[in-house]
Protein backbone atom coordinates (compact mmCIF):
# COMPACT_ATOMS: atom_id res chain seq x y z
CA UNK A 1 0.00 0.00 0.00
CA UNK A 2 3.07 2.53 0.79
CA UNK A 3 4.56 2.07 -2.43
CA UNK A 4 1.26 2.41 -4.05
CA UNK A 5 0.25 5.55 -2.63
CA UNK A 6 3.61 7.50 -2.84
CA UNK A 7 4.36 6.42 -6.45
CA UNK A 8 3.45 9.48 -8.70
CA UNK A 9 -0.36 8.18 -10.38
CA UNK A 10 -0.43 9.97 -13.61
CA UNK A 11 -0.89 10.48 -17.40
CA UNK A 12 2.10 11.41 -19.26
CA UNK A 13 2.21 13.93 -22.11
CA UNK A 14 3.51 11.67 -24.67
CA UNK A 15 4.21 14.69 -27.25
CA UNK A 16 6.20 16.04 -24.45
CA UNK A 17 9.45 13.76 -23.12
CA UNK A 18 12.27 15.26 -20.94
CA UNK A 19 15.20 14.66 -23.95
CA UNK A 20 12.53 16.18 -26.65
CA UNK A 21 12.56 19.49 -24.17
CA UNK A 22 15.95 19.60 -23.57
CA UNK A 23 16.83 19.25 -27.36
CA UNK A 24 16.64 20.58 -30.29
CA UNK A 25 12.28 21.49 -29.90
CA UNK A 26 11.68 24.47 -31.12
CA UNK A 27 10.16 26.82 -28.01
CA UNK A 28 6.55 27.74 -28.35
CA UNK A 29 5.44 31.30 -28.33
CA UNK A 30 4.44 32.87 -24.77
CA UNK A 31 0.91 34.01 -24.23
CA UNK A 32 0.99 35.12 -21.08
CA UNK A 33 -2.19 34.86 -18.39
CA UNK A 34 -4.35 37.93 -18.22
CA UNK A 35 -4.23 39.58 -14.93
CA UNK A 36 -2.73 38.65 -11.47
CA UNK A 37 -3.13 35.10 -9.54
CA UNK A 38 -4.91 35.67 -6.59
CA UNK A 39 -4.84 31.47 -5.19
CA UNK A 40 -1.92 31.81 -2.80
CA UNK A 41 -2.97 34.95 -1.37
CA UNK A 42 -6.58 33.36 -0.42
CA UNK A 43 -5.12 29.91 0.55
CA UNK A 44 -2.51 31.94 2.90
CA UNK A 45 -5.66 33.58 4.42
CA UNK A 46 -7.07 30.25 4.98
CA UNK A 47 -4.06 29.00 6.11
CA UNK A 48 -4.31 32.48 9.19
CA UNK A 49 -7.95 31.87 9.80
CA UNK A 50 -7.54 28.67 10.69
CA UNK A 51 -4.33 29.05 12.73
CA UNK A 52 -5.51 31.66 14.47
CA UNK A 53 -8.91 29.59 15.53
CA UNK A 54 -6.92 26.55 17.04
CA UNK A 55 -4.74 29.28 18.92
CA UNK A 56 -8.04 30.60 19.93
CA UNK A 57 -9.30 27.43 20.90
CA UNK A 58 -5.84 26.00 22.50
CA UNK A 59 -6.05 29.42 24.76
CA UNK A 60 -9.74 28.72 25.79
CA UNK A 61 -8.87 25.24 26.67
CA UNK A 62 -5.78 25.62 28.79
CA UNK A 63 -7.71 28.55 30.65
CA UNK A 64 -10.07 25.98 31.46
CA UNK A 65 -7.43 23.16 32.56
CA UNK A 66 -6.15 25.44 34.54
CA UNK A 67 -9.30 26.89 36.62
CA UNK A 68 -9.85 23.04 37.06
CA UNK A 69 -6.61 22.44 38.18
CA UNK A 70 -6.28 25.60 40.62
CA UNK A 71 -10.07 24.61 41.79
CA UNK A 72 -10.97 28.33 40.72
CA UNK A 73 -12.66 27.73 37.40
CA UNK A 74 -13.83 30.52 35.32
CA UNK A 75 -17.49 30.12 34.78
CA UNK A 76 -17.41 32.27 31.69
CA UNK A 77 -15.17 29.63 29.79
CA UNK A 78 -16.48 26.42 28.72
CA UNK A 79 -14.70 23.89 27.24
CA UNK A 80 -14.46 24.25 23.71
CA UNK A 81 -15.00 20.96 21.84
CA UNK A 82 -13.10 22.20 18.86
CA UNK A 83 -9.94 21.18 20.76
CA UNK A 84 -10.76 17.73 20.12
CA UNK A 85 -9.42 18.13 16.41
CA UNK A 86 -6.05 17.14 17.87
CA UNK A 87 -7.24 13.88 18.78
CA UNK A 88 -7.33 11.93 15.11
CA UNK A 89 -6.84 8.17 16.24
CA UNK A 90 -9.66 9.34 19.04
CA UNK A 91 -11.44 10.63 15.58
CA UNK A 92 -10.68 7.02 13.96
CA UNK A 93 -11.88 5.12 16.51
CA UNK A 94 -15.36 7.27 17.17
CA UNK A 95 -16.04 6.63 13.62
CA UNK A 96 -15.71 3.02 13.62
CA UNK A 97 -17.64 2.73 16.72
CA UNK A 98 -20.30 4.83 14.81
CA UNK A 99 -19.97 2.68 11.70
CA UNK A 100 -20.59 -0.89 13.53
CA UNK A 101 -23.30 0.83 15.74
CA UNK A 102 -24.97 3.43 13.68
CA UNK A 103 -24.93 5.88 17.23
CA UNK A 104 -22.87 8.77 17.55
CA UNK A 105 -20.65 8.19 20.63
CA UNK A 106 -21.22 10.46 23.47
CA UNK A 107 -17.12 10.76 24.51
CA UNK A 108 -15.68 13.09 21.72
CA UNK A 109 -18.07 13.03 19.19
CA UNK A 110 -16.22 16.84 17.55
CA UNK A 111 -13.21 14.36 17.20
CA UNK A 112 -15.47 12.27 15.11
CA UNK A 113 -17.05 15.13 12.81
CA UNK A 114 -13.87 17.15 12.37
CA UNK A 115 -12.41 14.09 10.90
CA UNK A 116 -15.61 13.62 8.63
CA UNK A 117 -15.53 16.55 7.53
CA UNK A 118 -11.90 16.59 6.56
CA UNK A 119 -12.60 13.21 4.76
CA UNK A 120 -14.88 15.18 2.84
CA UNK A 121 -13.06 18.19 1.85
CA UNK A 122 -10.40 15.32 0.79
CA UNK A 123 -12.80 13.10 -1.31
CA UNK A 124 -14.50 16.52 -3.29
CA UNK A 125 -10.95 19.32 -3.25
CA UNK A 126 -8.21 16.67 -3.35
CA UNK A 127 -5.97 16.72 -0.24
CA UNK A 128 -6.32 20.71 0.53
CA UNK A 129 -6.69 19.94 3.96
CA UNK A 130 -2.52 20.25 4.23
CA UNK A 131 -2.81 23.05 2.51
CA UNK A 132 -5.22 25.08 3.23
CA UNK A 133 -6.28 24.33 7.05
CA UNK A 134 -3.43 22.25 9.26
CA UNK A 135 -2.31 24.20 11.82
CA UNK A 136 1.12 21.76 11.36
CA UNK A 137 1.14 21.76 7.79
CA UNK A 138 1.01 25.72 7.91
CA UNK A 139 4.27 25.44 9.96
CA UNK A 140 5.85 23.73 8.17
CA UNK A 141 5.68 25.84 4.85
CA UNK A 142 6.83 28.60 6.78
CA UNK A 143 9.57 26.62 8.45
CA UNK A 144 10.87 25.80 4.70
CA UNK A 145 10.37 29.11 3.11
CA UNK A 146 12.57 30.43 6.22
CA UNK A 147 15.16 27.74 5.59
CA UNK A 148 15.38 28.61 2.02
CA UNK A 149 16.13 32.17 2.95
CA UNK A 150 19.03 31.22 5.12
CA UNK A 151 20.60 29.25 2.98
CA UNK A 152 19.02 29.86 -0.45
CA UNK A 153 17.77 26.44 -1.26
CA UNK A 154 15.94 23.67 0.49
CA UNK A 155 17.85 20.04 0.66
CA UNK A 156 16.43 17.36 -2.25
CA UNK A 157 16.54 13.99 -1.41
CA UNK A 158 17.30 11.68 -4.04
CA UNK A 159 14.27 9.80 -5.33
CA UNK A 160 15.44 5.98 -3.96
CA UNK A 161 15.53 7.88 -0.52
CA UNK A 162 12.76 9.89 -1.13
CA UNK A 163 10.00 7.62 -1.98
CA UNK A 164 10.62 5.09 0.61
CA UNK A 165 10.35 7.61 2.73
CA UNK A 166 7.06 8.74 1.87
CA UNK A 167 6.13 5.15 2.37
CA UNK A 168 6.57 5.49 6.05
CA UNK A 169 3.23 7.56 7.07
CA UNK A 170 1.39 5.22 5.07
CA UNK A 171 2.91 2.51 7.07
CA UNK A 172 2.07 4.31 10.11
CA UNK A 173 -1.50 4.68 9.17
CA UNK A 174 -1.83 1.03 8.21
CA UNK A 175 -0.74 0.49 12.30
CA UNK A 176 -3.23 2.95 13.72
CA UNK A 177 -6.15 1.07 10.82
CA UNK A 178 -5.28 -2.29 11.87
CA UNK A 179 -5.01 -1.22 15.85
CA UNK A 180 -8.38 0.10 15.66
CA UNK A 181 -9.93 -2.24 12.78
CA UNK A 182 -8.81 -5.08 15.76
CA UNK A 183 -10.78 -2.97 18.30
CA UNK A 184 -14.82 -4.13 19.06
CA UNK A 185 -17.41 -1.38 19.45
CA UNK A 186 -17.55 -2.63 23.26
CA UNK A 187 -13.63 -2.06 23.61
CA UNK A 188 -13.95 1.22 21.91
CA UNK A 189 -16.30 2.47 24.45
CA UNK A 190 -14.65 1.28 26.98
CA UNK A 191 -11.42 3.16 25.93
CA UNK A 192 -13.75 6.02 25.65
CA UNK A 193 -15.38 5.83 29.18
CA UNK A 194 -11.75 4.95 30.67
CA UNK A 195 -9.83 7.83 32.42
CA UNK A 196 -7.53 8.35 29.67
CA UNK A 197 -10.17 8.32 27.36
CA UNK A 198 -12.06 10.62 28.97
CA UNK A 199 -9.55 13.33 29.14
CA UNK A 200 -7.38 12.69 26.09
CA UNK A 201 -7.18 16.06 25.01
CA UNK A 202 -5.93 17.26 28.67
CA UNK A 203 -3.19 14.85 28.32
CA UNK A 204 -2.22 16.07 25.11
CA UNK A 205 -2.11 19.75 26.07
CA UNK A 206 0.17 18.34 29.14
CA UNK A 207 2.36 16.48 26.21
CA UNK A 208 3.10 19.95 25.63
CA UNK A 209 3.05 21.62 28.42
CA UNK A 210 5.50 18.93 30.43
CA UNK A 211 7.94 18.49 27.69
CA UNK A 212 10.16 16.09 28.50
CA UNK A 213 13.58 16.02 27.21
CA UNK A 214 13.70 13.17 24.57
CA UNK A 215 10.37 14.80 23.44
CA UNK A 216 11.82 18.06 23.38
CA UNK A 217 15.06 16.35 21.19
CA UNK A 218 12.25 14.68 18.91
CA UNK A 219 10.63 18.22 18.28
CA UNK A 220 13.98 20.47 18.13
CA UNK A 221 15.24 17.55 14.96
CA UNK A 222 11.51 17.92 12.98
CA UNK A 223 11.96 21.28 13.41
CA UNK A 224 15.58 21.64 12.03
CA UNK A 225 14.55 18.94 9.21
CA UNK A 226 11.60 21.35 8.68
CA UNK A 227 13.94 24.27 7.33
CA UNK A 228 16.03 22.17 5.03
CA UNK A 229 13.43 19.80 3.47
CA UNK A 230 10.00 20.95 2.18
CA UNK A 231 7.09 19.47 4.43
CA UNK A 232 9.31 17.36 6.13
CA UNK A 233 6.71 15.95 8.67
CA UNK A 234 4.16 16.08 5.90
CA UNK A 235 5.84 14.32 3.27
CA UNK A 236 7.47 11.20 5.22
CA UNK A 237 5.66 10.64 8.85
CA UNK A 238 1.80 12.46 9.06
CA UNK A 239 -0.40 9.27 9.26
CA UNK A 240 -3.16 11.58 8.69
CA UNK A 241 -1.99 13.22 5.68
CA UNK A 242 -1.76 9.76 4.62
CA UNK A 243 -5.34 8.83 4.86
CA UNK A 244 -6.67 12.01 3.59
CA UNK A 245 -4.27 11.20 0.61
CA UNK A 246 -5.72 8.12 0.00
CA UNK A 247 -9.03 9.37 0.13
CA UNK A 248 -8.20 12.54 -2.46
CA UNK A 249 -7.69 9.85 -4.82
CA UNK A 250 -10.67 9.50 -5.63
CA UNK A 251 -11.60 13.10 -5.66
CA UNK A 252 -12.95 14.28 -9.49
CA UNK A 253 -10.63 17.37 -9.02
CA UNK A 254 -7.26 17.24 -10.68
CA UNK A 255 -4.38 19.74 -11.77
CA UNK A 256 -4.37 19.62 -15.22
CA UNK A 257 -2.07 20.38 -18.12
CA UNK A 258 -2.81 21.74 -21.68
CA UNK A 259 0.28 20.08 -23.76
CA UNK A 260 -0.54 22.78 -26.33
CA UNK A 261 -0.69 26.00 -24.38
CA UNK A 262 2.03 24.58 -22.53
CA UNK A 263 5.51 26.50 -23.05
CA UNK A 264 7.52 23.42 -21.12
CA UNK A 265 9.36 26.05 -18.71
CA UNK A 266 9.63 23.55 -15.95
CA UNK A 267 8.13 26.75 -13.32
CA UNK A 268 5.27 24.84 -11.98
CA UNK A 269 7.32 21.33 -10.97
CA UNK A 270 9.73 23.89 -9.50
CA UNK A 271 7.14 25.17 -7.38
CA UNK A 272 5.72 22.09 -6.26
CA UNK A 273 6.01 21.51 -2.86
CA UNK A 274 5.48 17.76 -2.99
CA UNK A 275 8.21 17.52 -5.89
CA UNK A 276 5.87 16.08 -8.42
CA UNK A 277 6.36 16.68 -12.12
CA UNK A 278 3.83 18.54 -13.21
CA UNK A 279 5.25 20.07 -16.33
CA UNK A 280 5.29 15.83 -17.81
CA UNK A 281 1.34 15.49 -16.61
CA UNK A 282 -1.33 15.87 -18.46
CA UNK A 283 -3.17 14.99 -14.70
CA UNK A 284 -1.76 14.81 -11.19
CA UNK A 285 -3.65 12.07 -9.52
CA UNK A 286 -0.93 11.60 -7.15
CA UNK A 287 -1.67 11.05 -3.26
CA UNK A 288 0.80 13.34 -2.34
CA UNK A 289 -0.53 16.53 -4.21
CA UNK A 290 -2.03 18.42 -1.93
CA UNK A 291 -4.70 21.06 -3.99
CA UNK A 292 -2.09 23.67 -3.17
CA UNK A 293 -2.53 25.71 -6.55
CA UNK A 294 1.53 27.07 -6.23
CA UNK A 295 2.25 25.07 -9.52
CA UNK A 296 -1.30 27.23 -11.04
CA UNK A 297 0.04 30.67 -9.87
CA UNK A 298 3.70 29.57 -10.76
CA UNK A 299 2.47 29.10 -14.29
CA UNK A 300 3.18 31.97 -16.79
CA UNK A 301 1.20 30.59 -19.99
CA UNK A 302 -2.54 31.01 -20.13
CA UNK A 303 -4.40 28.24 -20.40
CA UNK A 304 -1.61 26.00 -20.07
CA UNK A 305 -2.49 25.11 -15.91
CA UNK A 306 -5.54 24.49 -14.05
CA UNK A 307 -8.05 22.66 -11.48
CA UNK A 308 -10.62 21.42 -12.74
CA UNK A 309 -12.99 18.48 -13.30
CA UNK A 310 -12.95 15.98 -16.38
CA UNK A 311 -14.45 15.86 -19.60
CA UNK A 312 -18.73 15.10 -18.84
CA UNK A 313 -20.53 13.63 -22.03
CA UNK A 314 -18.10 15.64 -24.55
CA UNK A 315 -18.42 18.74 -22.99
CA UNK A 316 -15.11 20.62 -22.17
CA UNK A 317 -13.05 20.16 -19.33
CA UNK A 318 -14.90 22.25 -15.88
CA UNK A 319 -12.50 24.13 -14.58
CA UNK A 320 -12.09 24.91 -10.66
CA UNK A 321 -11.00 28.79 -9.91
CA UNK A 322 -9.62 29.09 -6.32
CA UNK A 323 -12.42 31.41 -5.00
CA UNK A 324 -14.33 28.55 -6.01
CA UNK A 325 -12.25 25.93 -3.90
CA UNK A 326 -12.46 27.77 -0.90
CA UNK A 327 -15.78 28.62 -1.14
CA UNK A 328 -16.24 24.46 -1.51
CA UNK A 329 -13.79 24.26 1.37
CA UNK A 330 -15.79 26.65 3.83
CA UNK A 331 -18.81 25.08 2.87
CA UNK A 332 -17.99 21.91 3.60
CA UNK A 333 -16.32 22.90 6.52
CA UNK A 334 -19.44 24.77 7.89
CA UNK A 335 -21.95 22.57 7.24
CA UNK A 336 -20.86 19.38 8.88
CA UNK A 337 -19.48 21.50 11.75
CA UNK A 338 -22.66 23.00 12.11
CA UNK A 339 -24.92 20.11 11.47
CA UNK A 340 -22.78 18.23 14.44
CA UNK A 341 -23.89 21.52 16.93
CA UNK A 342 -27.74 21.81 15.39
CA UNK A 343 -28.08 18.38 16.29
CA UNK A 344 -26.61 18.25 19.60
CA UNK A 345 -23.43 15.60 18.58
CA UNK A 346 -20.93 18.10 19.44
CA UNK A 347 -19.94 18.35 22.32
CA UNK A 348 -18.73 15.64 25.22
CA UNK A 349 -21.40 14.40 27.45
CA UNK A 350 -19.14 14.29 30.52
CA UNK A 351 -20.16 15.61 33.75
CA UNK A 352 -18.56 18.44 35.11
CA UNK A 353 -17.48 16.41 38.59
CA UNK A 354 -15.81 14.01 36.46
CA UNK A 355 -13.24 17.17 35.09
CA UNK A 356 -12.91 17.96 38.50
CA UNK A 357 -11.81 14.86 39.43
CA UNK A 358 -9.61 13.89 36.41
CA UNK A 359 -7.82 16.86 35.05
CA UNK A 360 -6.01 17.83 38.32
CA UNK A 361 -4.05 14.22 38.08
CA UNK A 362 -4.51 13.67 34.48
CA UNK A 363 -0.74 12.78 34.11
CA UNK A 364 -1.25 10.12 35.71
CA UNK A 365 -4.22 8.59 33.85
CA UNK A 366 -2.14 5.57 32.28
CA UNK A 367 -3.20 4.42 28.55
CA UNK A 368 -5.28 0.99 28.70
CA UNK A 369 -3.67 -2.17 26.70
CA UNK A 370 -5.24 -4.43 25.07
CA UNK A 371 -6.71 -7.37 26.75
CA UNK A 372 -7.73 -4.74 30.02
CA UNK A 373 -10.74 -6.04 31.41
CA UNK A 374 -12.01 -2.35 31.62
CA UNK A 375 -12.03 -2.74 27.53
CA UNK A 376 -15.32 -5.13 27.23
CA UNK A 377 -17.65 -3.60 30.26
């Protein structure tokens, strides 16, 4: 499945070979795009909203750990369910549970819906989630971009080191799958109803918040990776840019390629962040493209780039402008968020004596194994 998914899915431009560009073809004539791209300027918007929401959020939610924690809690802050989008295998396991069951749990449910609704933007935008919304993905552009002014490039990796690589999230996804795929609905709510499972997201804030030293080591070397290779964390080790890559691949939206108004200047594989080559499609249906639009924007020739859906009944190919894709995204976004709160599936239905009791010694909550009696009751 790892190879699978990181190997480049694609149509090649047969007219258009690598030895044929750099040879003797005569260059086509330049007709330039009218007017100025406007994708990366709404997608780095998207990319502040949503930052600045899960700050929001994170802020809300250790205000509240801490009331509970100094026994002073603020009664004007609640906690805010949306923190719960940091717990994906909590997400994974909700959603089975709601699969084999066909009820929507009552421990986490936001976890649950946030990754639906992620799913979706996935299956219908391709993998824009990484793109457009990740908090972590968002860091890590920036981390590159500020490695590549310091030293003026960012590090390559050669291909039979580079694929491979990519491989491992999708082996890391395949654990967390067959972990929870193992898992009955019983265990699964008892995980939920355990004390670890109950307060989850207090011991990841406390991840953070106690840093421990080989944790700190593990951060301070993704970090440094970060400057020197693009989307370090992305590219080789996020499990759950991994399953929303698999899912994109069946999304009808595709960068395409024009091999006619194409002037074969290389710009837009260049700009790729995921290092695919774009300027030899005719389609990217790869898993690891990520609905980014920089190879669009990096595109001089008009007509020669786009998003789009394909051919319907012998009409021409539908293209996708990026207002358009972030309308689709905040839509999407929106309405499953919002159906979740209409319909009262949002947030945890956990007493409020049960926080008090938990959160003060969450640290020492311990995770249950497998085979722990608590599991099945």
């Amino acid at each position: 499945m790892a190879t699978q998914a990181s190997t480049e899915l694609f149509e090649i431009d047969a007219s258009a070979t690598a030895p044929e560009r750099s040879r003797g073809r005569p260059k086509k004539k330049l007709v330039r795009r009218p007017g100025r791209d406007y994708s990366q300027a709404l997608r780095h918007g998207f990319q502040f909203l949503f930052l600045a929401w899960n700050l929001y959020l994170g802020g809300l939610f250790y205000l509240w750990v801490r009331g509970i924690e100094t026994g002073q809690p603020t009664a004007s802050i609640v906690r805010p369910s949306g923190v719960e989008g940091w717990l994906p295998i909590a997400g994974l396991m909700n959603f089975k549970y709601w699969l084999v069951t066909r009820s929507v749990p009552k421990i986490h449910p936001a976890a649950m819906f946030l990754l639906i609704t992620f799913l979706c933007i996935s299956f219908l935008f391709r993998k824009v989630f990484c793109s457009w919304l990740c908090p972590i993905g968002t860091a890590s552009e920036y981390l590159w971009r500020a490695g590549r002014r310091l030293v003026r490039r960012n590090l390559a990796l050669p291909r039979w080191v580079d694929i491979p690589l990519r491989g491992l999230k999708y082996l890391l996804l395949g654990f967390f799958v067959w972990a929870i795929a193992s898992m009955s609905a019983e265990a699964i709510a008892g995980f939920m109803r355990s004390p670890y499972g109950l307060i989850a997201d207090v011991k990841m804030l406390n991840f953070f918040r106690h840093l421990g030293e080989t944790a700190a080591i593990v951060l301070a070397v993704l970090i440094a990776a970060s400057l020197f290779v693009q989307n370090f964390w992305c590219r080789y080790l996020c499990p759950y840019g991994a399953l929303l890559g698999l899912t994109s691949l069946f999304s009808p939206v595709r960068i395409r390629r024009q091999a006619s108004a194409c002037i074969d200047c290389g710009k837009c594989a260049v700009a790729c962040p995921s290092a695919l080559p774009v300027d030899k499609l005719l389609s990217v249906k790869s898993a690891e493209c990520t609905g980014c639009l920089e190879c669009i924007a990096a595109c001089p020739a008009q007509d020669a780039l786009w998003a789009g859906l394909p051919r319907w009944r012998g009409h021409s190919q539908r293209r996708l402008p990026a207002w358009a894709l972030a309308v689709g995204i905040a839509l999407t976004f929106f309405g499953i968020v919002g159906y979740a709160k209409v319909a009262g599936f949002w947030n945890s239905d956990i007493p409020a004596q049960v926080y008090r009791e938990l959160v003060p010694h969450a640290d020492q909550a311990s995770h249950p194994m497998p085979g722990d009696p608590g599991l099945s009751q």
